[in-house]
Each structure stands twice: as C-alpha cells, then as structure tokens.
Protein backbone atom coordinates (compact mmCIF):
# COMPACT_ATOMS: atom_id res chain seq x y z
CA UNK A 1 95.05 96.08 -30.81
CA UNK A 2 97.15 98.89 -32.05
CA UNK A 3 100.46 100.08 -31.61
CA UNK A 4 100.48 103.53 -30.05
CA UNK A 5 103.35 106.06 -30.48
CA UNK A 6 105.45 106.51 -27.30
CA UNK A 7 105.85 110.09 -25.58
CA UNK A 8 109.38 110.87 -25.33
CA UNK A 9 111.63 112.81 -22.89
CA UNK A 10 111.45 116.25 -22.39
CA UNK A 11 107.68 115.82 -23.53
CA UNK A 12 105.62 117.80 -20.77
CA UNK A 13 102.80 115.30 -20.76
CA UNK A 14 105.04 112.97 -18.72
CA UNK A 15 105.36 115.22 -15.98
CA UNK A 16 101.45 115.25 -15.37
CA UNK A 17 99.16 113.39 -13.21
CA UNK A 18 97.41 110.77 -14.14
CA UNK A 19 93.57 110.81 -13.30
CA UNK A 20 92.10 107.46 -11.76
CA UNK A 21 89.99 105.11 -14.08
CA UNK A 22 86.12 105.39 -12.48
CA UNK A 23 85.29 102.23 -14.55
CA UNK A 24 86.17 99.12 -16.06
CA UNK A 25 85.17 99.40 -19.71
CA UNK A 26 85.75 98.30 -23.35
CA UNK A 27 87.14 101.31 -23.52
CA UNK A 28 89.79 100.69 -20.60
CA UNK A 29 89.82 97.20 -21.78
CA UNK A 30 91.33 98.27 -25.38
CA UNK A 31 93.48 100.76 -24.36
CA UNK A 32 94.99 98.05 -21.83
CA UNK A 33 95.53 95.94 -24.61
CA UNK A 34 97.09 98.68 -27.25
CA UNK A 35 99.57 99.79 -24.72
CA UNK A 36 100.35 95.86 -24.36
CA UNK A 37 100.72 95.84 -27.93
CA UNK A 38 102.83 99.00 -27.89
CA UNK A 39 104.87 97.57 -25.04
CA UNK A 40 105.73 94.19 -26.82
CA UNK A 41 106.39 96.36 -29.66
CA UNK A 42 109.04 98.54 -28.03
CA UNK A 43 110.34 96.45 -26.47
CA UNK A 44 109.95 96.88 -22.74
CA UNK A 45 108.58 95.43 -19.49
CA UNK A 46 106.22 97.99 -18.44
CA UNK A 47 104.29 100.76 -19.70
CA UNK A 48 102.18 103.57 -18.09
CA UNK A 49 99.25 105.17 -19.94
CA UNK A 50 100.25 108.41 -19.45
CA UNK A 51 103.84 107.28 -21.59
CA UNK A 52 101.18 107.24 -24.95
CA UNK A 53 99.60 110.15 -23.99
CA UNK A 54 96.40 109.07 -21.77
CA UNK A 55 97.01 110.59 -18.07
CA UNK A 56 94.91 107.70 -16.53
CA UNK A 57 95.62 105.48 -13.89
CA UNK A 58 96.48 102.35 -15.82
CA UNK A 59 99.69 100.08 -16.03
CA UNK A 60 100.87 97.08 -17.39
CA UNK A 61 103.74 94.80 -17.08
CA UNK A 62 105.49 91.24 -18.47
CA UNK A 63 108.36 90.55 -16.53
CA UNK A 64 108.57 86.99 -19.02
CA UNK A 65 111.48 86.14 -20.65
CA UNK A 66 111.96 86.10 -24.46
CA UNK A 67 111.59 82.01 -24.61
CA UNK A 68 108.67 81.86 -21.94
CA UNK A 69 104.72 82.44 -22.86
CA UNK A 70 103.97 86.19 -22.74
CA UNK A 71 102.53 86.88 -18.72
CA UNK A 72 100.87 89.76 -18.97
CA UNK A 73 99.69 91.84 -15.62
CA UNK A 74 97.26 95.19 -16.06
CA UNK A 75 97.16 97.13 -13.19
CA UNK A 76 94.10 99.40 -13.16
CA UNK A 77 94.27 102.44 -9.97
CA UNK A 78 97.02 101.18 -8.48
CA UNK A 79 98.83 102.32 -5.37
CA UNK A 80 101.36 101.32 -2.98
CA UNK A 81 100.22 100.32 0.51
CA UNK A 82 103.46 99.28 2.03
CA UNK A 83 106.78 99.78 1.30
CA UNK A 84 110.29 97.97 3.18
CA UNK A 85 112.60 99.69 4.77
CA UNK A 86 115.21 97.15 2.71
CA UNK A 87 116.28 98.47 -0.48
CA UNK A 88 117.78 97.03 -3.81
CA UNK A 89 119.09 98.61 -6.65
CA UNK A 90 118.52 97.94 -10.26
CA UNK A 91 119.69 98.93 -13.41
CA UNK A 92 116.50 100.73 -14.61
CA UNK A 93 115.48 102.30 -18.32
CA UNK A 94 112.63 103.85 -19.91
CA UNK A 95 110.38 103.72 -23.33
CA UNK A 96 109.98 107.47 -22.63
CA UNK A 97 113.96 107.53 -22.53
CA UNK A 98 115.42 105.86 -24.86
CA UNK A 99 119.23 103.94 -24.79
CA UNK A 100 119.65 105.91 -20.68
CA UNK A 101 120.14 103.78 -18.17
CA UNK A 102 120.75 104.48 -14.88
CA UNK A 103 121.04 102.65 -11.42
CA UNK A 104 118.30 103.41 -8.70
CA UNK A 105 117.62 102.58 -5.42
CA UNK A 106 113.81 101.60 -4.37
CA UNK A 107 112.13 100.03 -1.61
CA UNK A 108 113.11 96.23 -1.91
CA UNK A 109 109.10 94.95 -0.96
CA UNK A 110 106.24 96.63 -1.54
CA UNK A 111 102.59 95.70 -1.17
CA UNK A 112 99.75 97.35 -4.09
CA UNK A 113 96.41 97.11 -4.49
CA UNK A 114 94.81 97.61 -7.86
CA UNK A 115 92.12 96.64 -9.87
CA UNK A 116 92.56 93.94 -11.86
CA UNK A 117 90.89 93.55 -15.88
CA UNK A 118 87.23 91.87 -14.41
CA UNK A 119 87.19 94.96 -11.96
CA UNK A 120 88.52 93.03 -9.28
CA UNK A 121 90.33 94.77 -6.35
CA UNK A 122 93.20 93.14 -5.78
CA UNK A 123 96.50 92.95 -3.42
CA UNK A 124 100.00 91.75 -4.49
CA UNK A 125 103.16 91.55 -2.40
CA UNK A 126 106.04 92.04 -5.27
CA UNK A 127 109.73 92.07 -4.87
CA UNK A 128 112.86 92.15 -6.70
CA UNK A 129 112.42 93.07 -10.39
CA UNK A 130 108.53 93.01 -10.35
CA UNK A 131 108.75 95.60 -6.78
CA UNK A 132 111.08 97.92 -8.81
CA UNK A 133 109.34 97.99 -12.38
CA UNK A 134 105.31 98.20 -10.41
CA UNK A 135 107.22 101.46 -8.30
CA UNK A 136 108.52 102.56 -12.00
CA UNK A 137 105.13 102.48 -13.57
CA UNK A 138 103.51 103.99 -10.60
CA UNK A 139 105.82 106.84 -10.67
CA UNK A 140 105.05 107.75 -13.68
CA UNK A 141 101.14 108.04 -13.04
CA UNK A 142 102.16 110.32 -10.22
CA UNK A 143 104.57 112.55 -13.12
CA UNK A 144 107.49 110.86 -11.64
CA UNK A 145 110.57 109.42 -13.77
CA UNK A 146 113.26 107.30 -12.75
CA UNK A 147 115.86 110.31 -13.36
CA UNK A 148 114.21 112.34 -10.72
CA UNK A 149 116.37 109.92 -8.37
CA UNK A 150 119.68 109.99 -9.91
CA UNK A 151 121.78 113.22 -9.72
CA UNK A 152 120.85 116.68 -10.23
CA UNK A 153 124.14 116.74 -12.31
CA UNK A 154 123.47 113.65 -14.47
CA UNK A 155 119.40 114.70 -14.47
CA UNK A 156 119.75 117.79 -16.09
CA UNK A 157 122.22 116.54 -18.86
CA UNK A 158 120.00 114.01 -20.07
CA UNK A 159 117.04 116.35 -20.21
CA UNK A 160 119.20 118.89 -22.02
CA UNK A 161 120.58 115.80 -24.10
CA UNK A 162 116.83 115.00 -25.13
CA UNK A 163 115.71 118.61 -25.21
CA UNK A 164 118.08 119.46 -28.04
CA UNK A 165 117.11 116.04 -29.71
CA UNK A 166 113.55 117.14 -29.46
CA UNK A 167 114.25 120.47 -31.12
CA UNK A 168 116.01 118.40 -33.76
CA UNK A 169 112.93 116.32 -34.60
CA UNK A 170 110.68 119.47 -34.02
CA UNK A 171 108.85 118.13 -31.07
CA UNK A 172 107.60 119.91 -27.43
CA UNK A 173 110.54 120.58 -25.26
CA UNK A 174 109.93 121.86 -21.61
C-alpha cells in the first residue's frame, strides 16, 4: 500500500467527474487500498478517488474510533437510491480542504447501492454520520464539494483563501 498525495482546493481536478469502474481488479483492488492507506494517513474518515487524482467511481470510509479496530468500507460505483425528506446537520471537513469546517445540511437517511471489494452489488440503508460522510464522498465523484452548500459569501472566500495559498506553493489555481 502506498500513501498517495492529496489534491487540494482550488485544484481543478476536483471539480471533474468521476468515470465508473467497469471491473473489479488488482488494479481497483490496490488503489482501494492506497487511498485507505492515504486516508489513515491524513487523517480522515473518507476519501474519494478523484481527491488523489483518479476520476473513478471509488470510495472508502472508517467511521471507527481511534481505540476501536480499523472498519474499513470500499464503495465501488456507488449511487444514492433514496434519500429522506428528514435532514440533519453536521459539522463537515475535507482532506481536499484543509483546517475549513463548515456546517451542512443533508438528507438525514439515504439508501446506496454499490459494489462491494468481491464485485458484489450491494444495498445499505446509512444514517447519521455514515448517511452524511457516504453523500460527502459521493459528491465528490459527481465534482461536488461540501462548500458548494454553504454561502456564496463564505464559498468564494475560502476558494480565494486557498487560491492565493496555491499560488504561494506554486500549484494549479482555477
């Protein structure tokens, strides 16, 4: 496994669209378990393929806490089938941008199927935490990030915040 550098905000590739994963390979295999590795690493709860530079349609996830055994979930095509008409709000952050945290509101329930690491489909009914950080990921397959549902105000001044940072480092801005 191998750590994988993370794409940061106002990096372009995290606005694009992630293509969906025909098959179930070593190769989709290993880069499930680098961007576990890169996750862990981080440290985070969820991570996107597209977030180390692969648009594909592949996710993962441990919502486990720092003194419980390591769960990890991969999440291979997913989509959302359902979604409640309740909604929560959490507290939500990104590897992609870093230290920003901002409160969102989400569909409390939602319902995906995905394929699972044997090439399984599969169907899971989350909520709570798990409901907000799957609609998370699967935003950012679709070139979605959680900013796009805070202010227009507050959106724009943390893109120009990490724009200028970007230009510091030398990196793609938008």
């Amino acid at each position: 496994m191998t750590i994988k550098p993370l794409i940061i905000l106002p990096d372009p590739v995290l606005r694009q669209l992630s293509a969906p994963i025909e098959t179930v390979d070593t190769d989709v295999l290993r880069l499930a378990d680098d961007m576990l590795e890169t996750m862990y690493d981080a440290p985070g709860i969820g991570l996107a393929a597209i977030q180390i530079g692969v648009p594909r349609r592949l996710l993962v996830i441990d919502l486990s806490k720092d003194d419980e055994d390591k769960q990890p979930q991969v999440f291979i095509n997913p989509q959302i089938l359902t979604s409640s008409a309740e909604r929560s709000v959490y507290e939500e952050g990104c590897l992609s941008i870093p230290d920003y945290y901002a409160e969102v509101e989400r569909p409390a329930a939602i319902t995906v199927e995905y394929i699972d690491r044997n090439g399984g489909k599969q169907t899971i009914e989350a909520d709570g935490l798990l409901a907000t950080c799957l609609q998370h990921e699967i935003d950012h397959l679709n070139g979605l990030l959680f900013i796009d549902y805070i202010s227009k105000l507050k959106r724009e001044m943390v893109i120009r915040k990490f724009a200028k940072s970007a230009k510091m480092r030398g990196s793609k801005a938008i």
